[in-house]
N, C-alpha and C. Protein backbone atom coordinates (compact mmCIF):
# COMPACT_ATOMS: atom_id res chain seq x y z
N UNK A 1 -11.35 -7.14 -14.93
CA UNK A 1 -10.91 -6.85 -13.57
C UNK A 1 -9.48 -7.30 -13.41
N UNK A 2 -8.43 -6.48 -13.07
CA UNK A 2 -7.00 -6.91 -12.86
C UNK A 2 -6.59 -7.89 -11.88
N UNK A 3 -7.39 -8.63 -11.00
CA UNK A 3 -6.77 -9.10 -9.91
C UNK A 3 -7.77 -10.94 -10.28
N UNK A 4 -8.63 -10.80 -11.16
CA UNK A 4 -9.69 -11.74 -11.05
C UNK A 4 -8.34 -13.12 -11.46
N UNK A 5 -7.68 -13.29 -11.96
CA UNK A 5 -7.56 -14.59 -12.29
C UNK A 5 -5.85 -14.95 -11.07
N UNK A 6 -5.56 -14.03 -10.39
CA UNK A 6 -4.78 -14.08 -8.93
C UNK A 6 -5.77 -14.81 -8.30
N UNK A 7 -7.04 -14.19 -7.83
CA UNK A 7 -7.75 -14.98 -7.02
C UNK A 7 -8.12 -16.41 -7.12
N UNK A 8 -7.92 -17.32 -8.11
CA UNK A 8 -8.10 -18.70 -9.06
C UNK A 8 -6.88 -19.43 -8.17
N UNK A 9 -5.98 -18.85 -7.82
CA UNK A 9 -5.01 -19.62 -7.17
C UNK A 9 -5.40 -19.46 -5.73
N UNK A 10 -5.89 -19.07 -5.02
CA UNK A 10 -6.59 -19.63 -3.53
C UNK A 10 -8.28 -19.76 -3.03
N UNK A 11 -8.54 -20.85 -3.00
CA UNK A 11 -10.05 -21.81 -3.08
C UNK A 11 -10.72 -20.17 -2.18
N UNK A 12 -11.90 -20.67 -2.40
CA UNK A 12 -12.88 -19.63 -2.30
C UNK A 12 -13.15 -19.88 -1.22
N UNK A 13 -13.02 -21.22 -0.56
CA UNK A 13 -13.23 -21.35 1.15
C UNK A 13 -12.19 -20.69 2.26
N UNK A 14 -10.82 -20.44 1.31
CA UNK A 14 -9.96 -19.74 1.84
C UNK A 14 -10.16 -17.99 1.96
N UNK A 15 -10.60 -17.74 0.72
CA UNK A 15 -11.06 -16.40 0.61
C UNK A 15 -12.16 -15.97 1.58
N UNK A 16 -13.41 -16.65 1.89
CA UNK A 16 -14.44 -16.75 2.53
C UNK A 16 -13.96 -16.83 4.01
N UNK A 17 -13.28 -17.44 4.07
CA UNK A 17 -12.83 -17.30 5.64
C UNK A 17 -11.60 -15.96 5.94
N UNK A 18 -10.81 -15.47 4.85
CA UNK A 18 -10.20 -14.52 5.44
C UNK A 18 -11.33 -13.28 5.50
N UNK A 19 -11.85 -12.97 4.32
CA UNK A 19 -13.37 -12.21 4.84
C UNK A 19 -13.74 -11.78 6.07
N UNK A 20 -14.27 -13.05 6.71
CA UNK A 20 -14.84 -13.04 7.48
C UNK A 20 -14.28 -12.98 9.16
N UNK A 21 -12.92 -13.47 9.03
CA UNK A 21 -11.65 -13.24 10.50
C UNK A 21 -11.42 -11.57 9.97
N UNK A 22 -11.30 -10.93 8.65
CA UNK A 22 -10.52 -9.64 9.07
C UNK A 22 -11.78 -8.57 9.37
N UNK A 23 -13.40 -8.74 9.01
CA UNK A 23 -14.24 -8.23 9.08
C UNK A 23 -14.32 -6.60 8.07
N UNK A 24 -13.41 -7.04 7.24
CA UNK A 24 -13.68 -6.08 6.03
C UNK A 24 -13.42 -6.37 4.86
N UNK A 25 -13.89 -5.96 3.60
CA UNK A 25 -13.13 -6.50 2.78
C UNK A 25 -11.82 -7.14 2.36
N UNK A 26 -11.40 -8.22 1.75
CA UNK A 26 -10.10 -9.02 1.30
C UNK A 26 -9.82 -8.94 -0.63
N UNK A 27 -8.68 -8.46 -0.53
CA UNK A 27 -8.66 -8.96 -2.20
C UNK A 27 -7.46 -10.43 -1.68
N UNK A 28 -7.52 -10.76 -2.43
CA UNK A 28 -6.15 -12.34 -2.57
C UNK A 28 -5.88 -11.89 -3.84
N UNK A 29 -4.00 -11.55 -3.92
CA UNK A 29 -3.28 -11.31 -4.83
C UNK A 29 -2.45 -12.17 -4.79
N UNK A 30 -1.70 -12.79 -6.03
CA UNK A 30 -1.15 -13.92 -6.24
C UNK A 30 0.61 -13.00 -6.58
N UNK A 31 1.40 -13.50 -6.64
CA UNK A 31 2.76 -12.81 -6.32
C UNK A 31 3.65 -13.69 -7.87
N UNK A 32 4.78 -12.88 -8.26
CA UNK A 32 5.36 -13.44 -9.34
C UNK A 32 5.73 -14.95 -8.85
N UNK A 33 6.33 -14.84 -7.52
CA UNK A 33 7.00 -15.96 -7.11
C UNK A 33 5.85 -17.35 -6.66
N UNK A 34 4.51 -17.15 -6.87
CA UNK A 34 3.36 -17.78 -6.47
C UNK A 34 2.71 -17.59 -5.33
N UNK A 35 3.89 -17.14 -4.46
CA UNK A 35 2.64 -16.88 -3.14
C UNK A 35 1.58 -15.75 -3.32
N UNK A 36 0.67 -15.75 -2.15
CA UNK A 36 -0.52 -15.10 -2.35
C UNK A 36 0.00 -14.23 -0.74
N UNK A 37 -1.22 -13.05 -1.67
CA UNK A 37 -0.93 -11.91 -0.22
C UNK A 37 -2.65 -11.66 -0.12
N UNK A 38 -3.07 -10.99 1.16
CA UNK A 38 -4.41 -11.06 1.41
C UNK A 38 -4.24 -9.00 1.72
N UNK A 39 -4.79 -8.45 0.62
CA UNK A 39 -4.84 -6.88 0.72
C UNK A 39 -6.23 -6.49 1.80
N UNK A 40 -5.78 -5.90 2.72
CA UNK A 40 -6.99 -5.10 3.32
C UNK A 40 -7.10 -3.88 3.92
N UNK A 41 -7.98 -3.04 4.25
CA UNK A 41 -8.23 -1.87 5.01
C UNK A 41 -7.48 -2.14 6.45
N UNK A 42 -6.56 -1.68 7.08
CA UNK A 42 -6.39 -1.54 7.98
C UNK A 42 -7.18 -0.88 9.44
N UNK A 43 -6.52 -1.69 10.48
CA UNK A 43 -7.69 -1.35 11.67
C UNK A 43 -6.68 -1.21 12.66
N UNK A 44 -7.10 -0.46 13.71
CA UNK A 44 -6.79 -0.09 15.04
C UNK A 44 -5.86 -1.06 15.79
N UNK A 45 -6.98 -2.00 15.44
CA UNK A 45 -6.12 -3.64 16.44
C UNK A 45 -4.67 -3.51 15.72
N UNK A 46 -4.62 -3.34 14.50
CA UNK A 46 -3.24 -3.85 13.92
C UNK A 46 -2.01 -3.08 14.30
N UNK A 47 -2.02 -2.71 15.24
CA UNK A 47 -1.28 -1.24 15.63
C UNK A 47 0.33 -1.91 16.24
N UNK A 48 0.29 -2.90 16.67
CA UNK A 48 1.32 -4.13 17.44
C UNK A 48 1.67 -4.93 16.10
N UNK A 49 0.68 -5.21 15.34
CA UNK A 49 1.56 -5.80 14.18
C UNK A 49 2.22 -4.82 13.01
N UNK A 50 1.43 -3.67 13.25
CA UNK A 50 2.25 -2.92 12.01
C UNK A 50 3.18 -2.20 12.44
N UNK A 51 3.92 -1.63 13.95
CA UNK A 51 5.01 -1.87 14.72
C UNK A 51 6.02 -2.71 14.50
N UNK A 52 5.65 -4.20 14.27
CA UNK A 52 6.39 -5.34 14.22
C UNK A 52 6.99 -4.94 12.96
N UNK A 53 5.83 -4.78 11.90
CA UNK A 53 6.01 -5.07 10.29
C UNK A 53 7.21 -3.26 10.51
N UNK A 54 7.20 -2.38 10.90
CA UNK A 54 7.93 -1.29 10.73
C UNK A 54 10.08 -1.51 11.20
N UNK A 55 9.55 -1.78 12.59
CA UNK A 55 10.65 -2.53 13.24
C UNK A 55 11.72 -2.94 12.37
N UNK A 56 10.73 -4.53 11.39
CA UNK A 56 11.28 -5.66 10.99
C UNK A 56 12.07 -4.90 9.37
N UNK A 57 11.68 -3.47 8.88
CA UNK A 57 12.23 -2.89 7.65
C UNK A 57 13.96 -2.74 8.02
N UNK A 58 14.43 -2.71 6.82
CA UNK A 58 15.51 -2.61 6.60
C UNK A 58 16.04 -1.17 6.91
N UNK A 59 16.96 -0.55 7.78
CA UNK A 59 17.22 1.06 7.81
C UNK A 59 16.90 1.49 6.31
N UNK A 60 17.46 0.82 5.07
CA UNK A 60 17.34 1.89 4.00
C UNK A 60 15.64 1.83 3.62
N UNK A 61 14.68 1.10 3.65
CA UNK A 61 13.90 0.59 3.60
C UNK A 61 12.87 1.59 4.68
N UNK A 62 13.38 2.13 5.67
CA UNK A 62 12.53 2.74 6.76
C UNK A 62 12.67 4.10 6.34
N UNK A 63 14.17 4.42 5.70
CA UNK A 63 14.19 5.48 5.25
C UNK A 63 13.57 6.40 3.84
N UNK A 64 13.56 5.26 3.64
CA UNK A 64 12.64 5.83 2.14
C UNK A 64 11.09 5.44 2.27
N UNK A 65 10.31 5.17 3.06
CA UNK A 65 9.34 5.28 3.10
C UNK A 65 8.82 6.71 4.44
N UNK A 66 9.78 6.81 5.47
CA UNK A 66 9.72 7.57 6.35
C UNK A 66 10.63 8.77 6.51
N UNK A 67 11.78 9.23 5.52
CA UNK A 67 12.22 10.10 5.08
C UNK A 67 13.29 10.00 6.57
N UNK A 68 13.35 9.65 7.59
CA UNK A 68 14.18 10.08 8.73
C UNK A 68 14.68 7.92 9.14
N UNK A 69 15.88 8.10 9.86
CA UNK A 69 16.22 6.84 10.25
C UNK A 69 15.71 6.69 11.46
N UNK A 70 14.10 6.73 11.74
CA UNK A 70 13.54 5.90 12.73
C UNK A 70 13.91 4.56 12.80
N UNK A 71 13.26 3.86 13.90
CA UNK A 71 13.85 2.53 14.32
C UNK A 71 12.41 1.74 14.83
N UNK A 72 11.16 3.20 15.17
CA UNK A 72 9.60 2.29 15.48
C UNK A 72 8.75 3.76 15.32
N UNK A 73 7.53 3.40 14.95
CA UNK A 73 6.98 4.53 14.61
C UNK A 73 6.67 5.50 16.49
N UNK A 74 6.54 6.79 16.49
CA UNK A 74 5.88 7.45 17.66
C UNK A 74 3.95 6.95 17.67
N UNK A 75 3.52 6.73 18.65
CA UNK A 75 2.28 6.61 19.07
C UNK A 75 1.07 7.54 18.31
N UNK A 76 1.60 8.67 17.71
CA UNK A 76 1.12 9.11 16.60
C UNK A 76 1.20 8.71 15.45
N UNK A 77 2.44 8.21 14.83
CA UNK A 77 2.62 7.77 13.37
C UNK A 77 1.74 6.61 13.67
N UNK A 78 1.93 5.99 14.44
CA UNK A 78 1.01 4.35 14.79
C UNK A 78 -0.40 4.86 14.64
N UNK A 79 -0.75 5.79 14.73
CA UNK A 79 -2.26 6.03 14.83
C UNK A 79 -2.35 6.35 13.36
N UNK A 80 -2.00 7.06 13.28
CA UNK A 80 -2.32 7.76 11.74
C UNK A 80 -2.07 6.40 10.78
N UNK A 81 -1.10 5.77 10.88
CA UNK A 81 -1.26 4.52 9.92
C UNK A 81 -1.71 3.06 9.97
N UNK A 82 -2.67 3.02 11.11
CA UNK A 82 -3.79 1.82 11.10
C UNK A 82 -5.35 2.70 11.41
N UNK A 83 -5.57 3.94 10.82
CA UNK A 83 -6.63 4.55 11.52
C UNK A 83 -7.28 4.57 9.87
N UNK A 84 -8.33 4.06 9.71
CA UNK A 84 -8.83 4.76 8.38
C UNK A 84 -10.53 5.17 8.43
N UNK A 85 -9.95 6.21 7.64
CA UNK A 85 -11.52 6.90 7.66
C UNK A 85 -11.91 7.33 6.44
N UNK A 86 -12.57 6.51 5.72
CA UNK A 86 -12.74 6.92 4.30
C UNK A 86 -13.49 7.89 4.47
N UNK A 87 -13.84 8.77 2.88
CA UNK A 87 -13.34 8.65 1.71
C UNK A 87 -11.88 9.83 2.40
N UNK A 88 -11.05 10.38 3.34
CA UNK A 88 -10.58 11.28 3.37
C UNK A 88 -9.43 10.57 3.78
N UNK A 89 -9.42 9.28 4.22
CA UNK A 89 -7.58 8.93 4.84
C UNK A 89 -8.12 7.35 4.96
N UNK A 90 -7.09 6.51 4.26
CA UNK A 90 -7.30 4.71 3.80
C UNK A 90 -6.08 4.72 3.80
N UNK A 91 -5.74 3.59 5.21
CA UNK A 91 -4.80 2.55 4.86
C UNK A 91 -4.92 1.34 4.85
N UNK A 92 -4.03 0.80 4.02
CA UNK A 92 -4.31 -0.90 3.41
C UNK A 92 -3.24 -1.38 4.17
N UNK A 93 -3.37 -2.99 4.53
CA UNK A 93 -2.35 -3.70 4.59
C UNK A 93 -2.12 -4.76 3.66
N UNK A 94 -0.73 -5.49 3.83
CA UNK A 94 -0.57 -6.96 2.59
C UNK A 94 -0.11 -7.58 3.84
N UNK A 95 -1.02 -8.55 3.74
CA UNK A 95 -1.10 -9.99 5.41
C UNK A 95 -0.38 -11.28 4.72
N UNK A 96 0.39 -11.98 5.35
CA UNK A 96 0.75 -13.18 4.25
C UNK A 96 -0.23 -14.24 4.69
N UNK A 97 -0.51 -14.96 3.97
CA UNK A 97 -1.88 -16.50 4.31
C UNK A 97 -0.89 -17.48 4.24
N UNK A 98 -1.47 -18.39 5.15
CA UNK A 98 -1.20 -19.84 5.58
C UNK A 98 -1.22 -20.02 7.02
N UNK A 99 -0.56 -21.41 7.42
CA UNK A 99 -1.24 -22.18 8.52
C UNK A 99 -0.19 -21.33 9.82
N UNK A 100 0.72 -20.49 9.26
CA UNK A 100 1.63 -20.26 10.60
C UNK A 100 0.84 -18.64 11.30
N UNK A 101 -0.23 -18.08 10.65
CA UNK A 101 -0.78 -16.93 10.84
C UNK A 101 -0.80 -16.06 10.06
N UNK A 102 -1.30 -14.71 9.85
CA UNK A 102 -0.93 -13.28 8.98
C UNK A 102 -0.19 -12.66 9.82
N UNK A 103 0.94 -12.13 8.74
CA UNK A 103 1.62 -11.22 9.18
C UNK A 103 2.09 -10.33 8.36
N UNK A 104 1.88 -9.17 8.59
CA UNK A 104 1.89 -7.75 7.82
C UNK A 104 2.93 -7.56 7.00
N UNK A 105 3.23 -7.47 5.32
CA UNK A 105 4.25 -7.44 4.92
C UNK A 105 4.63 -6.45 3.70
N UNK A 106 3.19 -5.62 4.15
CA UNK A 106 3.41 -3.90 3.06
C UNK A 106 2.13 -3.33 3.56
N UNK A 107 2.23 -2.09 3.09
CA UNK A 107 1.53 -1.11 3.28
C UNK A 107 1.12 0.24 2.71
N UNK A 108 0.71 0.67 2.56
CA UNK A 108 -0.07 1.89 1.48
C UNK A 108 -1.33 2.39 2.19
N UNK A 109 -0.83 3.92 2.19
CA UNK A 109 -1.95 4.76 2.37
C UNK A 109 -2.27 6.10 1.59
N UNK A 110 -3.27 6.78 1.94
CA UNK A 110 -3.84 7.85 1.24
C UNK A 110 -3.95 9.02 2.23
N UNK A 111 -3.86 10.43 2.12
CA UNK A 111 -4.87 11.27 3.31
C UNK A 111 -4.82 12.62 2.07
N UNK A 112 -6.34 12.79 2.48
CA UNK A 112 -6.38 14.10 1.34
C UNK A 112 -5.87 15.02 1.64
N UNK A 113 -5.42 16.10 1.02
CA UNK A 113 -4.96 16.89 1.32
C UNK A 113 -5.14 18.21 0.52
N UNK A 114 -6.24 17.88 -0.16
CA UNK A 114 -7.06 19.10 -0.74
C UNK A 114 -8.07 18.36 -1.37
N UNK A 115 -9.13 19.33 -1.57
CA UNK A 115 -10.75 18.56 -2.06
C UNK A 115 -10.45 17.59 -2.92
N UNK A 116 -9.82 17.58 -3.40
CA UNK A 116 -9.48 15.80 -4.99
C UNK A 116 -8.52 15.72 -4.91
N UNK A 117 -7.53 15.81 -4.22
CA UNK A 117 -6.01 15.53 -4.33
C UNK A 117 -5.71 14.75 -2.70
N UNK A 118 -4.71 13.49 -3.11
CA UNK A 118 -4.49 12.61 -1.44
C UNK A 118 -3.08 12.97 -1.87
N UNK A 119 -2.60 12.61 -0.54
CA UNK A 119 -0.61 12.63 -0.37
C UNK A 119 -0.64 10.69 -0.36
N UNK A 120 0.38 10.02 -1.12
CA UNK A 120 0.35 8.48 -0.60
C UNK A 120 1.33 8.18 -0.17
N UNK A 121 1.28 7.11 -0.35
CA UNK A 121 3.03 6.13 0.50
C UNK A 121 2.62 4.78 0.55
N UNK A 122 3.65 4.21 0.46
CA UNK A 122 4.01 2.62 -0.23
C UNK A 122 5.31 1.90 0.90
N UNK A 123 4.63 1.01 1.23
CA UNK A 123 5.95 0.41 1.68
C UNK A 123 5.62 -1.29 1.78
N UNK A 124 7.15 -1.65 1.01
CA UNK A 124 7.10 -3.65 1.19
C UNK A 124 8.16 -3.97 1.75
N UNK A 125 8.08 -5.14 2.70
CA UNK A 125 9.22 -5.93 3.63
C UNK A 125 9.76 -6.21 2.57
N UNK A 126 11.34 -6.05 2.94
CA UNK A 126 12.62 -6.19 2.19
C UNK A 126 12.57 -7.47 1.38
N UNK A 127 12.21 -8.70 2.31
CA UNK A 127 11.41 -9.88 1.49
C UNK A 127 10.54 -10.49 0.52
N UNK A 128 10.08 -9.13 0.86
CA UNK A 128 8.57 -9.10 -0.27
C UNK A 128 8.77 -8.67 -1.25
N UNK A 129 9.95 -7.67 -1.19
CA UNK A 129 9.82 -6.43 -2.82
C UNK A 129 10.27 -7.23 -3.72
N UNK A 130 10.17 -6.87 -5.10
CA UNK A 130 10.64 -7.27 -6.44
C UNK A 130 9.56 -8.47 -6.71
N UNK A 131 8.55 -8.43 -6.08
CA UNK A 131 7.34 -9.62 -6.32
C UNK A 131 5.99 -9.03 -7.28
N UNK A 132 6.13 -7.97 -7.45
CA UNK A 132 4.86 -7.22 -7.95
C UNK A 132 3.89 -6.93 -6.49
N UNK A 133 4.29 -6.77 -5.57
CA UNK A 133 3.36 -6.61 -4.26
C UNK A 133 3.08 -4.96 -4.62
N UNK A 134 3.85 -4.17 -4.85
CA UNK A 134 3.98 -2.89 -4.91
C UNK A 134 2.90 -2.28 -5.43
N UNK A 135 2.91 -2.88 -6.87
CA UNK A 135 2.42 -2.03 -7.71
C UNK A 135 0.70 -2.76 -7.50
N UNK A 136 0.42 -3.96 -6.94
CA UNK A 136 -0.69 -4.19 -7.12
C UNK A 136 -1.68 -3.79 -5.33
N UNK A 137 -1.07 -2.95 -4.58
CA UNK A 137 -1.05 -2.26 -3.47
C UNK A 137 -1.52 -1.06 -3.63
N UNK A 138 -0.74 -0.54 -4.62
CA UNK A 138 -1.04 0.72 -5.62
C UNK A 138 -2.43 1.16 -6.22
N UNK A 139 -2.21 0.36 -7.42
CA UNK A 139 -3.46 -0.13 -7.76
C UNK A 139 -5.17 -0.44 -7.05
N UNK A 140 -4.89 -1.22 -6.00
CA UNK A 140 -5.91 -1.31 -5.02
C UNK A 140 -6.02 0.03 -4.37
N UNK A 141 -5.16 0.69 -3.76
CA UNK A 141 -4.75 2.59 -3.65
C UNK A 141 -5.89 3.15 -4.31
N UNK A 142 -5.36 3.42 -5.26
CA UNK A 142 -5.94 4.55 -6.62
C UNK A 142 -7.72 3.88 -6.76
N UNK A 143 -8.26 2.61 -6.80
CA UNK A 143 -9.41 2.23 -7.00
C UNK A 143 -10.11 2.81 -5.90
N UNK A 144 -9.36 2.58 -4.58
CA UNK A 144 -10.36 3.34 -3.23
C UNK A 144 -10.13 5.21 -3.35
N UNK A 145 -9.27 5.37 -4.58
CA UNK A 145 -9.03 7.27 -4.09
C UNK A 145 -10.26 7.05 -5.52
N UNK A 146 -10.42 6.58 -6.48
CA UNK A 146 -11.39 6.29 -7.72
C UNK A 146 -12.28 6.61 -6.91
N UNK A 147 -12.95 5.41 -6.04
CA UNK A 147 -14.29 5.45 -5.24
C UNK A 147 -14.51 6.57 -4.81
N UNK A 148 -13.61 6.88 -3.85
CA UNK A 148 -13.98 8.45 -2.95
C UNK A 148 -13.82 9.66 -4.05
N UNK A 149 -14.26 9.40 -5.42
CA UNK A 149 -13.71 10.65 -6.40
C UNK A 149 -12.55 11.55 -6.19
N UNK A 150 -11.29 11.40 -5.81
CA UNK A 150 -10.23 11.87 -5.97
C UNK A 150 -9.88 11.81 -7.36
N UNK A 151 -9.26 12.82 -7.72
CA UNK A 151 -8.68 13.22 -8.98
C UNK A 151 -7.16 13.00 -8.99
N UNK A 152 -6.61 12.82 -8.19
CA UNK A 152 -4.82 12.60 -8.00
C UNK A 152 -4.46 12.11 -7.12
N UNK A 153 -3.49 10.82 -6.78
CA UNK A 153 -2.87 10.77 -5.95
C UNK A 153 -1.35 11.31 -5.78
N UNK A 154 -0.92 11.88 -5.03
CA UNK A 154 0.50 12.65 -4.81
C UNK A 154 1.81 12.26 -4.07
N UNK A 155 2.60 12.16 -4.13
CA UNK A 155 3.89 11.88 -3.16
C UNK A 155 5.54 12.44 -3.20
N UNK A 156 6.11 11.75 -2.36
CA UNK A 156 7.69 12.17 -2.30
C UNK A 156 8.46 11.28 -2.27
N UNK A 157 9.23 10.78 -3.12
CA UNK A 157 10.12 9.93 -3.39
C UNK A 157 11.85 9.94 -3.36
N UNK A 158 12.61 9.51 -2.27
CA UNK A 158 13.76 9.80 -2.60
C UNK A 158 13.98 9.35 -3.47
N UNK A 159 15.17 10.67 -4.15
CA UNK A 159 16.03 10.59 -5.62
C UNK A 159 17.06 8.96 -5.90
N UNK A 160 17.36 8.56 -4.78
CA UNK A 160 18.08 7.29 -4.67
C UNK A 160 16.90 6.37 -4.58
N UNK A 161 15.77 6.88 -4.62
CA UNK A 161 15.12 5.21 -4.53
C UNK A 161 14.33 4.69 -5.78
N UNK A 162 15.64 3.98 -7.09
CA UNK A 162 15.09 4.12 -7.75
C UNK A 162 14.09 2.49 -8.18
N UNK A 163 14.21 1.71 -7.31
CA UNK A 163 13.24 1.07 -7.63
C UNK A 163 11.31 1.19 -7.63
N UNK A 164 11.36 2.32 -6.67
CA UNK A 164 10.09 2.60 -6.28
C UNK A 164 10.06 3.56 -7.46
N UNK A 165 10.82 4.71 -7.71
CA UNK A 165 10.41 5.36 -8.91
C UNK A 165 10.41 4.58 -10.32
N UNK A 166 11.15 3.25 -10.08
CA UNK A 166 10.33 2.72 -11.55
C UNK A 166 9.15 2.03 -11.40
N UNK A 167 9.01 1.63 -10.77
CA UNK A 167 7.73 1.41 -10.35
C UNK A 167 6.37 2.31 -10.20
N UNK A 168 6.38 3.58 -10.04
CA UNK A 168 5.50 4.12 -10.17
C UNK A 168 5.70 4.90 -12.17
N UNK A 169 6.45 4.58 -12.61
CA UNK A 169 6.60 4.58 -13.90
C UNK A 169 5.82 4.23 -14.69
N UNK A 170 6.00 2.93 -14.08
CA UNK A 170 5.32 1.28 -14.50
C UNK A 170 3.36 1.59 -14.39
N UNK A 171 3.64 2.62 -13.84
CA UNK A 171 2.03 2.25 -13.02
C UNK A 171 1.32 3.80 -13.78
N UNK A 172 2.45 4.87 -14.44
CA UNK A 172 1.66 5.39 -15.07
C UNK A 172 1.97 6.95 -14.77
N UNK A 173 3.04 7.00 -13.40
CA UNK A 173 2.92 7.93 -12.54
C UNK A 173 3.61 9.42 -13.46
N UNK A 174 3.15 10.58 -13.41
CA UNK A 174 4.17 11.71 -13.53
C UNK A 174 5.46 11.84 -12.87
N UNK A 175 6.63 11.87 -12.83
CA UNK A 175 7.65 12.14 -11.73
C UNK A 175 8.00 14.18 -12.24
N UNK A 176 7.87 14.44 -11.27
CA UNK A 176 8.08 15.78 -11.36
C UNK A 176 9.17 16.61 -10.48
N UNK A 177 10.27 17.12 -10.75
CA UNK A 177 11.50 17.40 -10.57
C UNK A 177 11.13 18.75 -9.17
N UNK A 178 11.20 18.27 -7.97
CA UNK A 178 11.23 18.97 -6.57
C UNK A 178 12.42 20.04 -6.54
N UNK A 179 12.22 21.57 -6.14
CA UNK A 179 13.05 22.39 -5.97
C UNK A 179 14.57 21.76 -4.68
N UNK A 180 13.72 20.53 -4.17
CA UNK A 180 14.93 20.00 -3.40
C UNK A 180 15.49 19.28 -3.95
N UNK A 181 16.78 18.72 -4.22
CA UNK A 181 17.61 17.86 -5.03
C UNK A 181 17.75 16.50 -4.84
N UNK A 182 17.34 16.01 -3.61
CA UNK A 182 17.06 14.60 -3.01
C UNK A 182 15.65 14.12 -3.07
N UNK A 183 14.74 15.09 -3.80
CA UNK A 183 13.67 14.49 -3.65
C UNK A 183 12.85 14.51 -5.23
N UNK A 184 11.68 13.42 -5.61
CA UNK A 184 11.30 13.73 -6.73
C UNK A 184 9.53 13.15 -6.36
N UNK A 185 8.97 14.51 -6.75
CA UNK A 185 7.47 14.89 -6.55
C UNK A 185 6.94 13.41 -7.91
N UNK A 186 5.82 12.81 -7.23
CA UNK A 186 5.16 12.15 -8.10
C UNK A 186 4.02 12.37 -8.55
N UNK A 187 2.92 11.76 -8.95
CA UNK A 187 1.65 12.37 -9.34
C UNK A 187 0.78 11.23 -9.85
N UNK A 188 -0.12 10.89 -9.60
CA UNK A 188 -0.83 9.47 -10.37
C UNK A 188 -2.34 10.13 -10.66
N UNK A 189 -2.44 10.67 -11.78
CA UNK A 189 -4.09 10.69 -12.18
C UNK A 189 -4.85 9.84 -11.97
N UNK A 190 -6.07 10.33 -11.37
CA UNK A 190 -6.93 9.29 -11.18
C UNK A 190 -8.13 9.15 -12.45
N UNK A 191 -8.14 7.89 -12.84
CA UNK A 191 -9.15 7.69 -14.48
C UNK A 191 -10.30 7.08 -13.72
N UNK A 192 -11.44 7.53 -13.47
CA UNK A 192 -12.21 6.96 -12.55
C UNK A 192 -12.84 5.52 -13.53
N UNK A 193 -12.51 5.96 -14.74
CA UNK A 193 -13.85 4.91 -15.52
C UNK A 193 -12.58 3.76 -16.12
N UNK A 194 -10.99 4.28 -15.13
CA UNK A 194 -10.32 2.90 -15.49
C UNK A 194 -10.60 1.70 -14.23
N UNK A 195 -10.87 2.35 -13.41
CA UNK A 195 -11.81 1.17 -12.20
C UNK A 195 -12.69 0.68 -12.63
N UNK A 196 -14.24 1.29 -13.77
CA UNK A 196 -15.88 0.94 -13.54
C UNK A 196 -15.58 -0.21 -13.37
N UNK A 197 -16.75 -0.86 -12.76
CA UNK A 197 -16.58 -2.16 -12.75
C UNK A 197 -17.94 -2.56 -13.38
């Protein structure tokens, strides 16, 4: 299991209690730099914090996950990205743990968009990136599109953003050359029996 010896670095009474405050599943991922992030399904309530967490992105940072220089999502984007309804549309959040509260500091979602195929998207606070948060966001991604038998996950990546395209490199991804010149089509097969557990 990829995440089992991350979890060794925060006590199981800690784990047990985020459990049980977020009322859905928790993974605890451990970060290059040591801190730990708490991955989960996103919910409705979080709609004011993942506002905050959007807000708080960097313009270039808002732009490459949202393709336009917004400044806060519309009351629709807010819905669509704390609303999940498996197996057809999952979004995750990355919460940070400790004594000052959680607070939202990436994000990743899925929505199908044909019988085995989802569209995704990735996004980490400017603070957070270059930690491995990304790719293990990802990862947790592709295991819930695994579950719901999806065969591909899909996306759009600006041509300038090349840390995210090495990163999905890293992770396995196709990059496939878009008739538009600013943009580059991705592709992540889904290996269902690289999840079994």
């Amino acid at each position: 299991m990829p995440h089992q010896s991350a979890l060794t670095h925060t006590s199981s009474t800690v784990r047990r209690a985020l459990i049980a405050r977020q009322g859905s599943p928790t993974r605890v991922v451990g970060l290059r730099d040591g801190r730990s992030i708490a991955l989960r399904v996103a919910r409705r309530e979080d709609a004011t914090a993942v506002q905050e967490f959007v807000c708080g992105l960097s313009e270039r940072s808002r732009r490459h996950r949202f393709f336009a220089p917004l400044r806060e999502l519309s009351p629709d984007q807010l819905d669509r990205l704390t609303r999940s309804r498996p197996p057809g549309h999952l979004a995750l959040v990355g919460e940070t743990i400790g004594s000052t509260g959680a607070r939202i500091v990436a994000m990743a979602q899925y929505a199908v968009c044909e019988p085995l195929d989802a569209e995704f998207a990735v996004v980490v606070d400017d603070a957070w990136q270059r930690q491995g948060l990304g790719i293990q966001l990802l990862r947790v991604l592709a295991e819930h599109a695994a579950r719901a038998g999806l065969a591909a996950l899909a996306g759009f990546v600006l041509a300038d953003n090349w840390p995210m395209l090495a990163l999905l490199t890293r992770l396995g991804c196709d990059l496939v050359t878009d008739p538009d010149p600013y943009v580059i089509r991705v592709i992540k097969r889904i290996d269902a029996n690289e999840f079994a557990v």
